[in-house]
Every structure is written in structure tokens, then in C-alpha cells.
Protein backbone atom coordinates (compact mmCIF):
# COMPACT_ATOMS: atom_id res chain seq x y z
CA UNK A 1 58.61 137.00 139.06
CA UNK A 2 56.17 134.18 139.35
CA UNK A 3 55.04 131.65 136.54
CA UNK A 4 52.68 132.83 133.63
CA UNK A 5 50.30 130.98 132.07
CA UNK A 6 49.51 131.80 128.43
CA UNK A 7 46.54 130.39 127.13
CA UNK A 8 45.37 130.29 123.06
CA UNK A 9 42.22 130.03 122.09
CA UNK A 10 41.06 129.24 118.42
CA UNK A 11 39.58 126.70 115.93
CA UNK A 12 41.36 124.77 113.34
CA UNK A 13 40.64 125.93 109.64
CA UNK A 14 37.88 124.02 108.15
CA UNK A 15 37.77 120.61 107.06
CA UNK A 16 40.95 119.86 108.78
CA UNK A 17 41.38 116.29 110.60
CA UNK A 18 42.11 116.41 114.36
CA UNK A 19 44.80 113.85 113.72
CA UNK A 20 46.62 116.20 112.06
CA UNK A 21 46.44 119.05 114.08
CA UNK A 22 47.51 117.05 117.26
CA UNK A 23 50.64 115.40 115.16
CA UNK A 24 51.15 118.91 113.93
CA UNK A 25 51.27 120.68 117.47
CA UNK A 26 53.29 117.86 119.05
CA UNK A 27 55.73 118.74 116.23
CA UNK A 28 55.72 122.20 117.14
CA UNK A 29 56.25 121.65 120.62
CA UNK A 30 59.17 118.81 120.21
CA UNK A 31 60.93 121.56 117.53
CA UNK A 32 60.12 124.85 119.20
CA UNK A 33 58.54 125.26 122.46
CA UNK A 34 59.93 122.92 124.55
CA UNK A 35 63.25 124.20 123.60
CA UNK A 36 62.51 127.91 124.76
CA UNK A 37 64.17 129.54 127.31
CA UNK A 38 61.39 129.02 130.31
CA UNK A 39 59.21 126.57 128.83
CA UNK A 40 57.70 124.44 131.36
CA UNK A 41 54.73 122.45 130.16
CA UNK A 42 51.92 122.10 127.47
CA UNK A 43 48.37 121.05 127.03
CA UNK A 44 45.93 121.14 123.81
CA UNK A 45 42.28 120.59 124.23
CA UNK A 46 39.29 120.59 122.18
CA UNK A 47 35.94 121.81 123.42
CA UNK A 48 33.14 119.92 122.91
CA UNK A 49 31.82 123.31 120.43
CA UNK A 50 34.63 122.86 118.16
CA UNK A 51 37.02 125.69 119.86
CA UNK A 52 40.52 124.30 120.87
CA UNK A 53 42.54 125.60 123.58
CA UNK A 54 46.40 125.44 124.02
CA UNK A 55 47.92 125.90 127.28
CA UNK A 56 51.60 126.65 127.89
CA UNK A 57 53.37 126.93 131.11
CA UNK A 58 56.29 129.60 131.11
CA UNK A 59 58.36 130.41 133.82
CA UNK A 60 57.68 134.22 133.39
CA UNK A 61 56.15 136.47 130.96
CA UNK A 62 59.20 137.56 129.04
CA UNK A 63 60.10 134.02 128.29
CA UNK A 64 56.40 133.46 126.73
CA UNK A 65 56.36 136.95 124.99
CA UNK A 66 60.23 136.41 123.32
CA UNK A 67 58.71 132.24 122.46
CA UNK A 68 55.59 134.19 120.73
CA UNK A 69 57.40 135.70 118.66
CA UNK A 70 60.15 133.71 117.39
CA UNK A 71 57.59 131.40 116.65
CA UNK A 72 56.56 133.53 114.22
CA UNK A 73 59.22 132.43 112.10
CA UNK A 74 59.90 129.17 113.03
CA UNK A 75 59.62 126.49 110.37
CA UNK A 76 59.27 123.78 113.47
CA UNK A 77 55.83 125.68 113.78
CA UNK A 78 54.17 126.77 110.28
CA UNK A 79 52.53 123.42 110.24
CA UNK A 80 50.92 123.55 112.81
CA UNK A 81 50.04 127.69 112.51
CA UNK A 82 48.87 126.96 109.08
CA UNK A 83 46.10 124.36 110.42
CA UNK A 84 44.61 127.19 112.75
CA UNK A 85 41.87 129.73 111.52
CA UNK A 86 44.10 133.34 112.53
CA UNK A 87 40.75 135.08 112.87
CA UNK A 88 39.61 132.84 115.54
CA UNK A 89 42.88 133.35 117.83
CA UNK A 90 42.67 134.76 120.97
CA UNK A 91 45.74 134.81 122.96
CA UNK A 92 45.92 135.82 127.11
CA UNK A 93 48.78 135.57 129.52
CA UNK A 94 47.80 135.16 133.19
């Protein structure tokens, strides 16, 4: 199966420093992700309209889908879930 690339799309809740949210995601990604089964890489960005965009590399899709949701209820993550606005999410695999 080749390499997926899941891609999340959403703006951090309001008033929230950028600071934060990058020391927040690194977190998450030192504690969780890049310990995964079939993690490969990761890149945050912020548009120039506000909207952010997380990139992660997986090696397939079921590695990606089983890292979604563990996350869920990872404590390594909740800081870094609780910065983001859950109505603005929009999460694709490709």
C-alpha cells in the first residue's frame, strides 16, 4: 500500500497566541505522533487568512486512521486539541 497523506485543516480558538499553539503541537507530536506505528513526518502552517494546516506523513492509511483515534484520548494531545476551534476542522487523507 503506498504512503497517505492526511492533511487537517482548522483555526485556533479565538484569542489564542500562535506561540502557544506551535509549543502545544510540537508537544503533541514529541508525546504522540511521532511515536505511532507509521508515522513518518509533520508540518504545521498558518495561512496568511488565519486558517492553519497540519500535515502528517503516514506510511499507510490504517496507521493514520488507528493514530486519529487514539489521539482522541491521549493526554500528550488535549493541549494542543483544546487550542483548535472543532467546528473549523476539516480532516482528508490522500
Amino acid at each position: 500500500m503506498s504512503k497517505v497523506i492526511e492533511i487537517v485543516r482548522f483555526r485556533p480558538r479565538d484569542g489564542l497566541r500562535e506561540e502557544n499553539l506551535r509549543a502545544a503541537s510540537a508537544g503533541m507530536e514529541e508525546g504522540f505522533a511521532s511515536k505511532q506505528p507509521g508515522f513518518l513526518s509533520r508540518s504545521l502552517a498558518k495561512g496568511a487568512d488565519g486558517e492553519w494546516v497540519d500535515v502528517i506523513y503516514w506510511q499507510d492509511l490504517k496507521s493514520a486512521t488507528d493514530a486519529a483515534e487514539t489521539a482522541m484520548n491521549s493526554e500528550a494531545c488535549m493541549p494542543y486539541f483544546e487550542m483548535i476551534d472543532e467546528e473549523s476542522i476539516v480532516m482528508s487523507h490522500y
